[in-house]
Structure formats: C-alpha cells, structure tokens
C-alpha atoms as a PDB file:
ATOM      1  CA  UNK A   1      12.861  -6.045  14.426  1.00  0.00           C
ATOM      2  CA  UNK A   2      16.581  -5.640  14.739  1.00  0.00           C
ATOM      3  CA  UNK A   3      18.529  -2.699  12.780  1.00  0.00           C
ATOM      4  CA  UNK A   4      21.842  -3.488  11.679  1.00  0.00           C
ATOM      5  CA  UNK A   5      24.846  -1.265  11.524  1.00  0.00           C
ATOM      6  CA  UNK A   6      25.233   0.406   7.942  1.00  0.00           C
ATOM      7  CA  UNK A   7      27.834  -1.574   7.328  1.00  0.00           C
ATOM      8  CA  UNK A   8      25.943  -4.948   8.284  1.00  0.00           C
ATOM      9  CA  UNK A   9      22.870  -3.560   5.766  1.00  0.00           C
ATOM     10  CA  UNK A  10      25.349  -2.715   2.876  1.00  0.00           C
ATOM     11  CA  UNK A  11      26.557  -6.510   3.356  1.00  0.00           C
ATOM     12  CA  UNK A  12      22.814  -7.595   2.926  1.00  0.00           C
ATOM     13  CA  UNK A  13      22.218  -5.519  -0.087  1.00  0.00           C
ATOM     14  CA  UNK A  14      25.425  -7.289  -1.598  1.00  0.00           C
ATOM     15  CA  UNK A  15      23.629 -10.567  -0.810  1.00  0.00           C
ATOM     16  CA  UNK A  16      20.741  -9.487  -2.232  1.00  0.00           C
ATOM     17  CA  UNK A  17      22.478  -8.564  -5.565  1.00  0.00           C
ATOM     18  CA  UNK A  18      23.515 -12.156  -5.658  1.00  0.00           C
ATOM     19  CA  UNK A  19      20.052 -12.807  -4.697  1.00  0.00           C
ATOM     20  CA  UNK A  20      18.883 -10.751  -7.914  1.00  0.00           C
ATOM     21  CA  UNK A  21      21.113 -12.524 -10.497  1.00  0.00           C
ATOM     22  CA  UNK A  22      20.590 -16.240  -9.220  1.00  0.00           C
ATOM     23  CA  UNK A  23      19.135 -18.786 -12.031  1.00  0.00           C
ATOM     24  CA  UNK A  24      20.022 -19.374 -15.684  1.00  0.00           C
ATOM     25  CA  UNK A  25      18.212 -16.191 -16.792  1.00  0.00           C
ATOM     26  CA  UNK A  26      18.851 -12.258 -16.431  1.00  0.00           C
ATOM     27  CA  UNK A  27      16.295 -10.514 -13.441  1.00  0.00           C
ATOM     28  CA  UNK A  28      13.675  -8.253 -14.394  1.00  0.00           C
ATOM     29  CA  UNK A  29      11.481  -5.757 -13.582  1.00  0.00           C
ATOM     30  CA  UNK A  30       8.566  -5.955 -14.739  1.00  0.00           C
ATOM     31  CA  UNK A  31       5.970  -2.380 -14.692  1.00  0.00           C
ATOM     32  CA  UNK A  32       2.179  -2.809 -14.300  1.00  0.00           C
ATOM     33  CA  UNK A  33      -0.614  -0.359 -13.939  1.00  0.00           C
ATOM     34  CA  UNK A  34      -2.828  -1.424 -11.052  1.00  0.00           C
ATOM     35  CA  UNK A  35      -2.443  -1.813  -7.425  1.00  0.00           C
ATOM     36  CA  UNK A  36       0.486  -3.131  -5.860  1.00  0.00           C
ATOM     37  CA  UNK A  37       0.041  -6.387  -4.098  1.00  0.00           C
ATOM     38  CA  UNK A  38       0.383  -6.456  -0.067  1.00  0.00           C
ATOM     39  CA  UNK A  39       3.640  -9.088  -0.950  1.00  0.00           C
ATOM     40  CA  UNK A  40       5.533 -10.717  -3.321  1.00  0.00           C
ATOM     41  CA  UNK A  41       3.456 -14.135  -3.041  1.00  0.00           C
ATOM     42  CA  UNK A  42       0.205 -12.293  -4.267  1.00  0.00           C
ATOM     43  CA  UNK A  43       0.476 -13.415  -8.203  1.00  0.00           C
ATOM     44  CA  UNK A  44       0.742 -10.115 -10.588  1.00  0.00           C
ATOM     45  CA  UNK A  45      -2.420  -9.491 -13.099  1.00  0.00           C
ATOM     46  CA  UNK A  46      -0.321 -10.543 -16.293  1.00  0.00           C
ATOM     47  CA  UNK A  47      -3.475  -8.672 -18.279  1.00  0.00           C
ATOM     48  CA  UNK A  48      -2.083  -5.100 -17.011  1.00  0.00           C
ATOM     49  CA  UNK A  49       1.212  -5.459 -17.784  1.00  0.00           C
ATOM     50  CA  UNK A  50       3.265  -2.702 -19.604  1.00  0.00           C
ATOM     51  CA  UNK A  51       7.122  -3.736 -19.872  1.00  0.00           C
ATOM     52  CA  UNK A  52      10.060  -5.880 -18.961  1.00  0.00           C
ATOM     53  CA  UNK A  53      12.970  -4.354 -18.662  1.00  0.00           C
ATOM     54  CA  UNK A  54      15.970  -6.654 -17.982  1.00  0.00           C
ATOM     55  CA  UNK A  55      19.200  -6.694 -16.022  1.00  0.00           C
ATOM     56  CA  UNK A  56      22.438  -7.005 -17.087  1.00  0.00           C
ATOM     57  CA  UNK A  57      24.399 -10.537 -14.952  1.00  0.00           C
ATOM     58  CA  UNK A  58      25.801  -9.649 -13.238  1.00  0.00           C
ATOM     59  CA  UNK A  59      23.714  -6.998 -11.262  1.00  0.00           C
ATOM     60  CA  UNK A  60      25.969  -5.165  -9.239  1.00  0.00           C
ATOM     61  CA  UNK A  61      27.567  -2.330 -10.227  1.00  0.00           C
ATOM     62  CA  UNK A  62      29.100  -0.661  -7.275  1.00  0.00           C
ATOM     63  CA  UNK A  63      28.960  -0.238  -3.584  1.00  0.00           C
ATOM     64  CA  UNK A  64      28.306   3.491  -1.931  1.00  0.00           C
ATOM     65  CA  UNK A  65      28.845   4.473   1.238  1.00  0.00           C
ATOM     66  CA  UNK A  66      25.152   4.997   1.749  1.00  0.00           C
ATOM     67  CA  UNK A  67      23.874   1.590  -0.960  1.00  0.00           C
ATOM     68  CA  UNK A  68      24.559  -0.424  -3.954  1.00  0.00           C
ATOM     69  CA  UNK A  69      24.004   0.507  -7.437  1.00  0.00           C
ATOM     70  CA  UNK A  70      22.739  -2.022  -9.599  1.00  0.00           C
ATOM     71  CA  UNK A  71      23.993  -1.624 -14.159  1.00  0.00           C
ATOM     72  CA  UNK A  72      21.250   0.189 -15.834  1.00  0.00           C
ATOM     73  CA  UNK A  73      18.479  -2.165 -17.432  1.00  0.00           C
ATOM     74  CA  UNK A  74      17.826  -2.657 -21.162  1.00  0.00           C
ATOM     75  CA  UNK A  75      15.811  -0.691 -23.262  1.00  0.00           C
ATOM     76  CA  UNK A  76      12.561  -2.243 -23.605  1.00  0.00           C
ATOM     77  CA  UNK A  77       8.999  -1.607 -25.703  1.00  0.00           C
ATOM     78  CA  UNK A  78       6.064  -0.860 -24.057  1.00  0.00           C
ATOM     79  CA  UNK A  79       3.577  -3.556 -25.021  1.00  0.00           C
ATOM     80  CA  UNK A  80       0.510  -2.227 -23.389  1.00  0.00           C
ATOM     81  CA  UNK A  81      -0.524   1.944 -23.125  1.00  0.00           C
ATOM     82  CA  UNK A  82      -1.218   2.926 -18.893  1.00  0.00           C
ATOM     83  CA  UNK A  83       0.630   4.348 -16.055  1.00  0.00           C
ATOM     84  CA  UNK A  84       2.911   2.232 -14.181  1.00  0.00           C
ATOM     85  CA  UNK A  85       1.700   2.327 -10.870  1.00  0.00           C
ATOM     86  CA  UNK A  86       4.221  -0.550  -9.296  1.00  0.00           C
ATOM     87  CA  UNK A  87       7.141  -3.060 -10.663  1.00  0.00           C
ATOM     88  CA  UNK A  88       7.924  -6.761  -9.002  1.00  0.00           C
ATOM     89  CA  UNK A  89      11.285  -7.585  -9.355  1.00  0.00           C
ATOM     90  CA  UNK A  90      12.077 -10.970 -10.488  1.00  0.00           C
ATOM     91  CA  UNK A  91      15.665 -13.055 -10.273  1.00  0.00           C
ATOM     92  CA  UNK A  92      17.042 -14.823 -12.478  1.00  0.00           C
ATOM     93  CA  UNK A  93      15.122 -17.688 -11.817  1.00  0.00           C
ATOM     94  CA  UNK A  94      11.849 -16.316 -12.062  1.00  0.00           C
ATOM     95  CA  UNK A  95      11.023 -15.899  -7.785  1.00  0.00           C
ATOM     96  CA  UNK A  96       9.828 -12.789  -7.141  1.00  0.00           C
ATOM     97  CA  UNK A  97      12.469 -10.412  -5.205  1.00  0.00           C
ATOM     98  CA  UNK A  98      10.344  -7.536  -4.147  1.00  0.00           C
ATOM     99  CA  UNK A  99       7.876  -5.100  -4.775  1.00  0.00           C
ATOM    100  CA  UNK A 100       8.314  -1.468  -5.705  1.00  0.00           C
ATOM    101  CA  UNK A 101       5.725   1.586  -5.955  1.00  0.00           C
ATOM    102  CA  UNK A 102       5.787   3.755  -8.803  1.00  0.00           C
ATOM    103  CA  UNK A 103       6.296   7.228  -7.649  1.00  0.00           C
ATOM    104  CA  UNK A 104       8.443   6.055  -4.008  1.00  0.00           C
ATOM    105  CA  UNK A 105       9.830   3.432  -4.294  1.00  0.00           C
ATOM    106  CA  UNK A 106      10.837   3.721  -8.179  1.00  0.00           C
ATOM    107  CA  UNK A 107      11.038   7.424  -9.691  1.00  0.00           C
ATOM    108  CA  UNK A 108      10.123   7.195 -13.779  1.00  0.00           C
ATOM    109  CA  UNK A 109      10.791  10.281 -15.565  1.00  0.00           C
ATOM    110  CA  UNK A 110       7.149   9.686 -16.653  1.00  0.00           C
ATOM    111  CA  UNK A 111       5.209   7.024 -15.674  1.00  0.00           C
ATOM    112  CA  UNK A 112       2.191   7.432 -18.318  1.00  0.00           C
ATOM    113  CA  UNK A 113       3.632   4.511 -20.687  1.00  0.00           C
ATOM    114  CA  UNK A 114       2.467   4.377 -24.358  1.00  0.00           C
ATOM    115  CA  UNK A 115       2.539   1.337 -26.618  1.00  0.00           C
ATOM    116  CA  UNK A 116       5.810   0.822 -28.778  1.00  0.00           C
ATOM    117  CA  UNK A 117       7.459   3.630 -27.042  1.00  0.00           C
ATOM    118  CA  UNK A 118      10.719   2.902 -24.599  1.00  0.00           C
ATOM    119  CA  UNK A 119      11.785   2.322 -21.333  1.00  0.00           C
ATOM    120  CA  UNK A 120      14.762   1.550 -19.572  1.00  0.00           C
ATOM    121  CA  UNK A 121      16.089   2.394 -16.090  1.00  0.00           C
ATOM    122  CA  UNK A 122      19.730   3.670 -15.974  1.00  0.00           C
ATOM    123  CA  UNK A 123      20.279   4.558 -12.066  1.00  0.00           C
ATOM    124  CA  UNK A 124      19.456   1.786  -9.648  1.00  0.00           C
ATOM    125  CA  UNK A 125      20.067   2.803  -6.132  1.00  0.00           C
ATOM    126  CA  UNK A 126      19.238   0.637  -3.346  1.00  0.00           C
ATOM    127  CA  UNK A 127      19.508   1.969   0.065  1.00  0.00           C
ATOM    128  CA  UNK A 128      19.234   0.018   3.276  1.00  0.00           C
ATOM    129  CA  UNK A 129      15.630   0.462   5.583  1.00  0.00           C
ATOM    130  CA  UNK A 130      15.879   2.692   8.205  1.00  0.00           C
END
C-alpha cells in the first residue's frame, strides 16, 4: 500500500468528486438499516431501504487544507421507519462509489429514521486515509 503526500490525496479526492458527478443523473446516497456489505459489488437489500438523498452537479464545493467538501444534499422523505445503519454512495451513473457506516463513517444527528419525516445532509467532508 503506498501513502501519498497530502497534497497527492487532496488531488485524488478532487478526482473522485468528478468521479461522484459522472453520468446524466445527480449521485446519491442512499441510507439503509441493515449490515453494511464487505464492498461496493455486494448488491444493497432494496427491501430495507429508508432514503435517497441527492447531490447537487456539480459535487464539489471546496477544497481544505485537510479534504474536500462536497454542496449539501437535498431534503428528502423517509419512505421506510428504521435506523440507518450504513449509506452506498452512487454516481451519477448509477455505479456504486463507496460505502459508508452510520455512526463513523457518516455522523446523522439521529439516525432512528421515521416514515414521511426528513433528511438531508448539509456538511460533507471527505478526508484522505491515513
């Protein structure tokens, strides 16, 4: 495994963004409430999803000295009561980008979802692996 200078990761995470907002269609993240898959090719349970919430194009808001900030997502209804336990994010066209933990990976001011109610997420920091 090689470790690239900050500046070298903060390049990749600018890729990525481009990554994120490739395809015809705004990414997404979308929230379910069982357990996260060991990768991105392991298809998500559709039956336990909770919410969508979608990304501006395009994604990238700013860079940091530290990351990249991503715009805030829309405000989206909860379709399905449960506690969002992990999120895939999906580009624009529809290939899954990565996989985040509720709780770690992605802090919700409450992750106990109930139907009709909304979400949205309006900081998205992305930091380089250490």
């Amino acid at each position: 495994m090689i470790t690239p200078s900050l500046a070298a990761a903060l390049a990749q995470l600018q890729a990525l963004a481009n990554f994120i907002d490739k395809g015809s269609n705004s990414a997404t993240f979308i929230f379910f409430n069982d357990s996260k898959p060991v990768d991105v090719t392991v298809v998500a349970n559709s039956s336990v999803k909770l919410v969508t919430l979608t990304l501006p194009k395009p994604c990238f808001k700013k860079l940091n000295s530290d990351s990249i900030e991503l715009h805030q997502t829309d405000a989206a209804t909860v379709i399905k009561t449960g506690t969002a336990t992990w999120a895939r994010l999906l580009n624009g066209d529809g290939d899954a980008v990565a996989d985040f933990a509720v709780g770690t990976d992605i802090i919700l001011a409450n992750p106990s979802l109930i139907i009709g109610s909304t979400l949205m997420m309006n900081s998205i920091i992305l930091r380089p692996s250490t």
